[in-house]
C-alpha atoms as a PDB file:
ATOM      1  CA  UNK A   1      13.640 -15.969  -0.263  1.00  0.00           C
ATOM      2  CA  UNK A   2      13.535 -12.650  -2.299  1.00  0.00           C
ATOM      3  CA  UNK A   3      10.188 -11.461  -2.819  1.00  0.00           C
ATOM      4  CA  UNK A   4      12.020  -9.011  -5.714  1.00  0.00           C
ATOM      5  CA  UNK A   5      14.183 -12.192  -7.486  1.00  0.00           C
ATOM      6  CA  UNK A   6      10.733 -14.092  -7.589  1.00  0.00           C
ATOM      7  CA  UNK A   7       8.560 -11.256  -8.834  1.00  0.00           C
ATOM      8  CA  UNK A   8      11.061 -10.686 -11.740  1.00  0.00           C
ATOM      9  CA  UNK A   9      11.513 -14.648 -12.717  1.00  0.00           C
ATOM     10  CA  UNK A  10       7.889 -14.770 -13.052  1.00  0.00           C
ATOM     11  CA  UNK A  11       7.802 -11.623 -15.038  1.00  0.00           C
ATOM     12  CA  UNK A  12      10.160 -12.885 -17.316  1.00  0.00           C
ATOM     13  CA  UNK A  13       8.602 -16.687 -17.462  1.00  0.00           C
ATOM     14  CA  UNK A  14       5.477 -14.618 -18.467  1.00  0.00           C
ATOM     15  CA  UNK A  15       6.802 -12.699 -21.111  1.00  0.00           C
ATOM     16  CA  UNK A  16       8.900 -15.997 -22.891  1.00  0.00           C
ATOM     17  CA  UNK A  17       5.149 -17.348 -23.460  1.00  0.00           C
ATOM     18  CA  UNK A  18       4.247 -14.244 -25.130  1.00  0.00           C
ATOM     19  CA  UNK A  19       1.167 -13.441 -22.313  1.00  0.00           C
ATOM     20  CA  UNK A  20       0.424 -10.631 -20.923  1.00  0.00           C
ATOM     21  CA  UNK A  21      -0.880 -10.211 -17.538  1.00  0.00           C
ATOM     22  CA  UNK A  22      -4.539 -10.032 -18.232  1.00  0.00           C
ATOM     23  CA  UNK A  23      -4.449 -13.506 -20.555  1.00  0.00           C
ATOM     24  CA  UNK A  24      -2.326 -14.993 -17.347  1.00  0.00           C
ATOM     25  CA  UNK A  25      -5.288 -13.535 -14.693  1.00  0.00           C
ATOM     26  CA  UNK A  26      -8.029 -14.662 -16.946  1.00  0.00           C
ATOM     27  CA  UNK A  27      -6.013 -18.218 -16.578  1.00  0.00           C
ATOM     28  CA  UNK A  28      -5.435 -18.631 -12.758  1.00  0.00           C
ATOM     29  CA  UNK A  29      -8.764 -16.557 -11.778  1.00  0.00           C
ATOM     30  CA  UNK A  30      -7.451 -13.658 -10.227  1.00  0.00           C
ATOM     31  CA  UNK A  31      -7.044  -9.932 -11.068  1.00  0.00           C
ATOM     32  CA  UNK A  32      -4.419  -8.082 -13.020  1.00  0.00           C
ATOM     33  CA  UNK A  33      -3.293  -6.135  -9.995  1.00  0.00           C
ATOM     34  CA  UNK A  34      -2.410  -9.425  -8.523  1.00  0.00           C
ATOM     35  CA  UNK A  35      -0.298 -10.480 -11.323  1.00  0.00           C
ATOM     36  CA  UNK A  36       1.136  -7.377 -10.984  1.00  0.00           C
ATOM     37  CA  UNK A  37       1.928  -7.383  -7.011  1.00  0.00           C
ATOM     38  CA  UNK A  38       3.852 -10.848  -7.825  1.00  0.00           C
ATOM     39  CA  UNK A  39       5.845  -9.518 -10.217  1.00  0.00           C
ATOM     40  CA  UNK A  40       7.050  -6.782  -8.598  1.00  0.00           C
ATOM     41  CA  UNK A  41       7.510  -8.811  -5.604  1.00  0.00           C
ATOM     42  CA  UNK A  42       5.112  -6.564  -3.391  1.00  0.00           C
ATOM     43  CA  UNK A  43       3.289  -9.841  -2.727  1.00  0.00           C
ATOM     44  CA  UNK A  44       3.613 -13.678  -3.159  1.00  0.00           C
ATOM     45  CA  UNK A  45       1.291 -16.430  -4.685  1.00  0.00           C
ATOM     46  CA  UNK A  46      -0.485 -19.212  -2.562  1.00  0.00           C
ATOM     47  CA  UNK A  47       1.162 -22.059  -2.472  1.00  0.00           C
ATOM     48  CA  UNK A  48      -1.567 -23.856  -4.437  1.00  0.00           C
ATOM     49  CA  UNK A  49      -1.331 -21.106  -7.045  1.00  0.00           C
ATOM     50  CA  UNK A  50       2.801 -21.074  -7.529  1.00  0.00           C
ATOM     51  CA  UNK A  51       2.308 -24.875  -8.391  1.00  0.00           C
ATOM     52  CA  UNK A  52      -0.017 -24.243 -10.787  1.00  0.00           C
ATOM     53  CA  UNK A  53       2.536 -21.817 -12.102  1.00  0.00           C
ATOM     54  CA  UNK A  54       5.147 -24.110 -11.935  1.00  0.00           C
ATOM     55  CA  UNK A  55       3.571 -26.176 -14.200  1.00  0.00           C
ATOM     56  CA  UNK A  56       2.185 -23.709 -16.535  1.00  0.00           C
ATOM     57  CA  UNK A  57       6.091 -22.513 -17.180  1.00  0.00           C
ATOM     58  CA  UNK A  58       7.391 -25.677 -16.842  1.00  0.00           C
ATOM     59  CA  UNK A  59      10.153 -24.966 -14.109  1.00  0.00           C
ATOM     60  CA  UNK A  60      10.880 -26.767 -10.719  1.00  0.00           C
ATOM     61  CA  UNK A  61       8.767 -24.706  -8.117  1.00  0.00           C
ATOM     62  CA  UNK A  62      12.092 -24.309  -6.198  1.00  0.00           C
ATOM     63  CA  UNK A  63      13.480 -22.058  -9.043  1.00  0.00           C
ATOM     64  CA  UNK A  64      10.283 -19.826  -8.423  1.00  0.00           C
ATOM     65  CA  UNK A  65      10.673 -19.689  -4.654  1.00  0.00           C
ATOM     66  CA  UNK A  66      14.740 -18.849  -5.093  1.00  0.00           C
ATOM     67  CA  UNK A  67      14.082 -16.421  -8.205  1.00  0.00           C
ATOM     68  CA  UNK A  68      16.033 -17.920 -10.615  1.00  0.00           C
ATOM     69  CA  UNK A  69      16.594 -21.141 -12.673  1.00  0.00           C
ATOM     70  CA  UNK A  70      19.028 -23.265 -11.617  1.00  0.00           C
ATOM     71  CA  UNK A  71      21.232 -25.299 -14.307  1.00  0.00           C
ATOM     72  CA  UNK A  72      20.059 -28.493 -12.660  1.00  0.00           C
ATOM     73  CA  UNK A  73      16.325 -28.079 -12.564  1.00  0.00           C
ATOM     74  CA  UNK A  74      15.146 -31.463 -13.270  1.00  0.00           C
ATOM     75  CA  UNK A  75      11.905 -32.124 -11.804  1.00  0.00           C
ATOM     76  CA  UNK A  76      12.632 -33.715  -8.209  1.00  0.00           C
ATOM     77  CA  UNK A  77       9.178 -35.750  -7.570  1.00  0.00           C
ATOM     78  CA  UNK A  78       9.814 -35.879  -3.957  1.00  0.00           C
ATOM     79  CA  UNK A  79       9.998 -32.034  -3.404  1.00  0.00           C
ATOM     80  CA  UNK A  80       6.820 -31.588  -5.900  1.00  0.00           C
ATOM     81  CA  UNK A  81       5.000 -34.221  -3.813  1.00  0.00           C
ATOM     82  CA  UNK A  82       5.921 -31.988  -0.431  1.00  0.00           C
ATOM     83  CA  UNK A  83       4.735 -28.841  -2.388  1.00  0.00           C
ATOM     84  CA  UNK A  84       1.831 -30.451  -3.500  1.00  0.00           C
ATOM     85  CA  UNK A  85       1.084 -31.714  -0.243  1.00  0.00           C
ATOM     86  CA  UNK A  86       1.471 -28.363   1.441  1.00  0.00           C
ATOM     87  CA  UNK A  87      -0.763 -26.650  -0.939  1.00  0.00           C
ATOM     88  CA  UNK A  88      -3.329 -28.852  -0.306  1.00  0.00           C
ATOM     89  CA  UNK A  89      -2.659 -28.074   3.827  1.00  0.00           C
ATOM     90  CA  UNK A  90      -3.359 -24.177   2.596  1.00  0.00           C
ATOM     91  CA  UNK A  91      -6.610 -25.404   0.865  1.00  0.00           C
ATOM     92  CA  UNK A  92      -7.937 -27.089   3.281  1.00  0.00           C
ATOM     93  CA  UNK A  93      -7.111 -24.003   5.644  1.00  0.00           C
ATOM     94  CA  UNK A  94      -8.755 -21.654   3.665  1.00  0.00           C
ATOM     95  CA  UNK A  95     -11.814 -23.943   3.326  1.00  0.00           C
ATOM     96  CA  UNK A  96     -12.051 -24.049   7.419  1.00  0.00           C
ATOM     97  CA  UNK A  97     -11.558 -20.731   7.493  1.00  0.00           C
ATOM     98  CA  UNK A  98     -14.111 -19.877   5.072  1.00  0.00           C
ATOM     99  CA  UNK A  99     -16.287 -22.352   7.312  1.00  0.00           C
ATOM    100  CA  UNK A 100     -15.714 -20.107  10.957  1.00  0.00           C
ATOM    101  CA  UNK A 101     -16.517 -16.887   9.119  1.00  0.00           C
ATOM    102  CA  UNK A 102     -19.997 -18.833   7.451  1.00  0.00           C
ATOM    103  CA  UNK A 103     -21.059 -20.158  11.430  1.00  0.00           C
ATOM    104  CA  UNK A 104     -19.732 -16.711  12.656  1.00  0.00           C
ATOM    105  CA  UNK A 105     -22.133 -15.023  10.063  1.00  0.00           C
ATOM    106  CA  UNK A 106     -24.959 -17.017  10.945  1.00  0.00           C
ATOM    107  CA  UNK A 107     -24.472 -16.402  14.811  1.00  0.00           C
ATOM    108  CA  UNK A 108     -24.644 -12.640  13.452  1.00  0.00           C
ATOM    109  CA  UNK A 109     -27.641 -13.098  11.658  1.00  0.00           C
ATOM    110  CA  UNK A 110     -28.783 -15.185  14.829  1.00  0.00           C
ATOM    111  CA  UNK A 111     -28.505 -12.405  17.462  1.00  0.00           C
ATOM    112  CA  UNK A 112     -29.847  -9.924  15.170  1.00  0.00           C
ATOM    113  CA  UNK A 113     -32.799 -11.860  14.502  1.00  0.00           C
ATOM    114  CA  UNK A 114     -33.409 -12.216  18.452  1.00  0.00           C
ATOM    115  CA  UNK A 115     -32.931  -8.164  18.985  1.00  0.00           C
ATOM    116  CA  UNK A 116     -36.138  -7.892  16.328  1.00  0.00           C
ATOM    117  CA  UNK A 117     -38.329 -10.674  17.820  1.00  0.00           C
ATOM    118  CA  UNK A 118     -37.255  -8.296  21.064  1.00  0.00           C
ATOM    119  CA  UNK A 119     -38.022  -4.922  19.628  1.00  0.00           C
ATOM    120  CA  UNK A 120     -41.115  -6.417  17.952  1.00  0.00           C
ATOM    121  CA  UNK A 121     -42.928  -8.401  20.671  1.00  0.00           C
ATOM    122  CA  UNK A 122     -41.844  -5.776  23.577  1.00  0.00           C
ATOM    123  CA  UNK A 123     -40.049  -8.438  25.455  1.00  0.00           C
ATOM    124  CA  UNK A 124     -37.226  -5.335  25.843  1.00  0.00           C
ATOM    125  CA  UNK A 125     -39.272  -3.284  27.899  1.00  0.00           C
ATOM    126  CA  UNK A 126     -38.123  -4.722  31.292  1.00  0.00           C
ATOM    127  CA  UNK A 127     -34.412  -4.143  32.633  1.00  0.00           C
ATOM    128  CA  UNK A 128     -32.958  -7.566  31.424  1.00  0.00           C
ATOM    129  CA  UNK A 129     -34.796  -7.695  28.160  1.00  0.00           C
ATOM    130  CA  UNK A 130     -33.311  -4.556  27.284  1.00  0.00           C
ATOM    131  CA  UNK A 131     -29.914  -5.352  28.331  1.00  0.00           C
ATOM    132  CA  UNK A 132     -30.608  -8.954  26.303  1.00  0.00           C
ATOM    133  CA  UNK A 133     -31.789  -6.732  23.408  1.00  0.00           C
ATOM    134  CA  UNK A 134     -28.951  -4.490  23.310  1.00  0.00           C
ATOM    135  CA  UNK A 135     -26.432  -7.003  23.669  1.00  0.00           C
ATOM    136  CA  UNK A 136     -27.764  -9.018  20.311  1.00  0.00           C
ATOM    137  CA  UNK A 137     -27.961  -6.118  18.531  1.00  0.00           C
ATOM    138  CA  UNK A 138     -24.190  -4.761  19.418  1.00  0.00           C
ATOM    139  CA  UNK A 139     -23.163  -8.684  18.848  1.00  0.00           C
ATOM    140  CA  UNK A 140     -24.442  -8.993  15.103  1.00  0.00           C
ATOM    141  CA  UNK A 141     -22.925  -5.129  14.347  1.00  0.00           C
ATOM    142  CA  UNK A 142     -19.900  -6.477  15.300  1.00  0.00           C
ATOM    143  CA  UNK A 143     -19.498  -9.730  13.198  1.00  0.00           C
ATOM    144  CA  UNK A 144     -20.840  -7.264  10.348  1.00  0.00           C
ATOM    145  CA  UNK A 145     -17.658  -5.479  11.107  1.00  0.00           C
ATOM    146  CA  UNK A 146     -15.506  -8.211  11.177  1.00  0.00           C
ATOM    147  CA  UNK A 147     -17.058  -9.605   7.951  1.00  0.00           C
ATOM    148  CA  UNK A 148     -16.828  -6.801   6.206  1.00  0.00           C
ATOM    149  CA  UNK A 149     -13.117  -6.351   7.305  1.00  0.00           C
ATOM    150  CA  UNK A 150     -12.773 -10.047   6.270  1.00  0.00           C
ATOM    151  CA  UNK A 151     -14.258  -9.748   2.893  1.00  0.00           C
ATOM    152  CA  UNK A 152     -12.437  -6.645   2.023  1.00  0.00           C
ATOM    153  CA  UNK A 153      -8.990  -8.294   2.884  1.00  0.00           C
ATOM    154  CA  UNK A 154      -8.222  -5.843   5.528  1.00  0.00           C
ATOM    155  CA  UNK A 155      -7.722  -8.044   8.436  1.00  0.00           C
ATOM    156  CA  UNK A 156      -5.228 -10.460   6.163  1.00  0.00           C
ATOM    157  CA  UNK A 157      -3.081  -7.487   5.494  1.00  0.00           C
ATOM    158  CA  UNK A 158      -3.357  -6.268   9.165  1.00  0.00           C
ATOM    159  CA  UNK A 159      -2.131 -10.193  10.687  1.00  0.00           C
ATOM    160  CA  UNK A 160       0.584 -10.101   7.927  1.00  0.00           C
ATOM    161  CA  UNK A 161       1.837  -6.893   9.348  1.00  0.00           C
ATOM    162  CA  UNK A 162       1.835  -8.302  12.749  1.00  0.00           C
ATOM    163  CA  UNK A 163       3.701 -11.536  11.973  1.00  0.00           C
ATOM    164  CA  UNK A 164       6.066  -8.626   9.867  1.00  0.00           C
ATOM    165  CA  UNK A 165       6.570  -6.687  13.182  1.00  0.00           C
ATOM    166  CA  UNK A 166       6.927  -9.971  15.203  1.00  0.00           C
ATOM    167  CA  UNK A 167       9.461 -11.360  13.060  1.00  0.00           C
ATOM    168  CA  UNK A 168      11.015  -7.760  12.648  1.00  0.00           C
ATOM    169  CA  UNK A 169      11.048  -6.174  16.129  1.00  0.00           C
ATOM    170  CA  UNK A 170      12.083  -2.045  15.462  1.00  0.00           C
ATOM    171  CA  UNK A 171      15.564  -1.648  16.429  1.00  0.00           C
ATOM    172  CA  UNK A 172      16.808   1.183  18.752  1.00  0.00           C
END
């Protein structure tokens, strides 16, 4: 699969409808910057989402995943039922995943919650509650990290760069 072929079939698919990339963002729900990462084949729309473009420009989704339309595109209802399928696989992922990072957040909000009832009642001032103390309070920083590196998309890009660099070990 070419990342590049892709981008430019969907620029061009785009264009033959006469929309530009802010009436196709406003569409799918996502930014302009994303339509333009797909298009120039920096990144790659969810499965979910290259279905829906696969309908909107009327083209097998296998023409969109090879970057380029194939004279023999008819609509093959067993692959669309596979894609279909599989996009609903990265749904539901996304909606467990979403699920982990709500629990996590709560466990956050949890521990911090015990380091004030801890600060507040004094129950920190012997050895143990202090160490009990500390440990709820460095706990809930760091799922505010992780959150926040979450929420901003960081870690995403940082576990696609180390399934790149697994897939892609450096040469010598």
């Amino acid at each position: 699969m070419d990342l590049k072929k892709t981008g430019e079939l969907l620029r061009i698919l785009r264009k033959e409808r006469g929309w530009t990339q802010e009436m196709l963002a406003e569409q799918l729900n996502v930014s302009t910057r994303t339509i333009s990462r797909w298009e120039t084949g920096t990144s790659l729309p969810d499965l979910d989402l290259l279905l829906t473009l696969a309908d909107r420009y009327q083209v097998d989704i296998r023409d969109l995943l090879m970057g380029e339309r194939r004279k023999d595109a008819a609509l093959d209802p067993v692959a669309r039922e596979t894609a279909e399928q599989l996009a609903g696989y990265s749904e539901l992922e996304k909606r467990n995943l979403a699920r982990r990072m709500a629990f996590f957040a709560w466990v956050g909000v949890a521990a911090f919650s015990l380091f004030l009832l801890m600060e507040g009642t004094g129950w920190n001032s012997s050895l143990w509650g202090d160490r009990i103390a500390s440990f709820a309070l460095g706990f809930a920083y760091g799922v505010g990290i992780v959150l926040a590196l979450y929420i901003s998309g960081v870690l995403a890009r940082l576990g696609a760069k180390i399934k790149h660099s697994r897939r892609n070990p450096p040469t010598v």
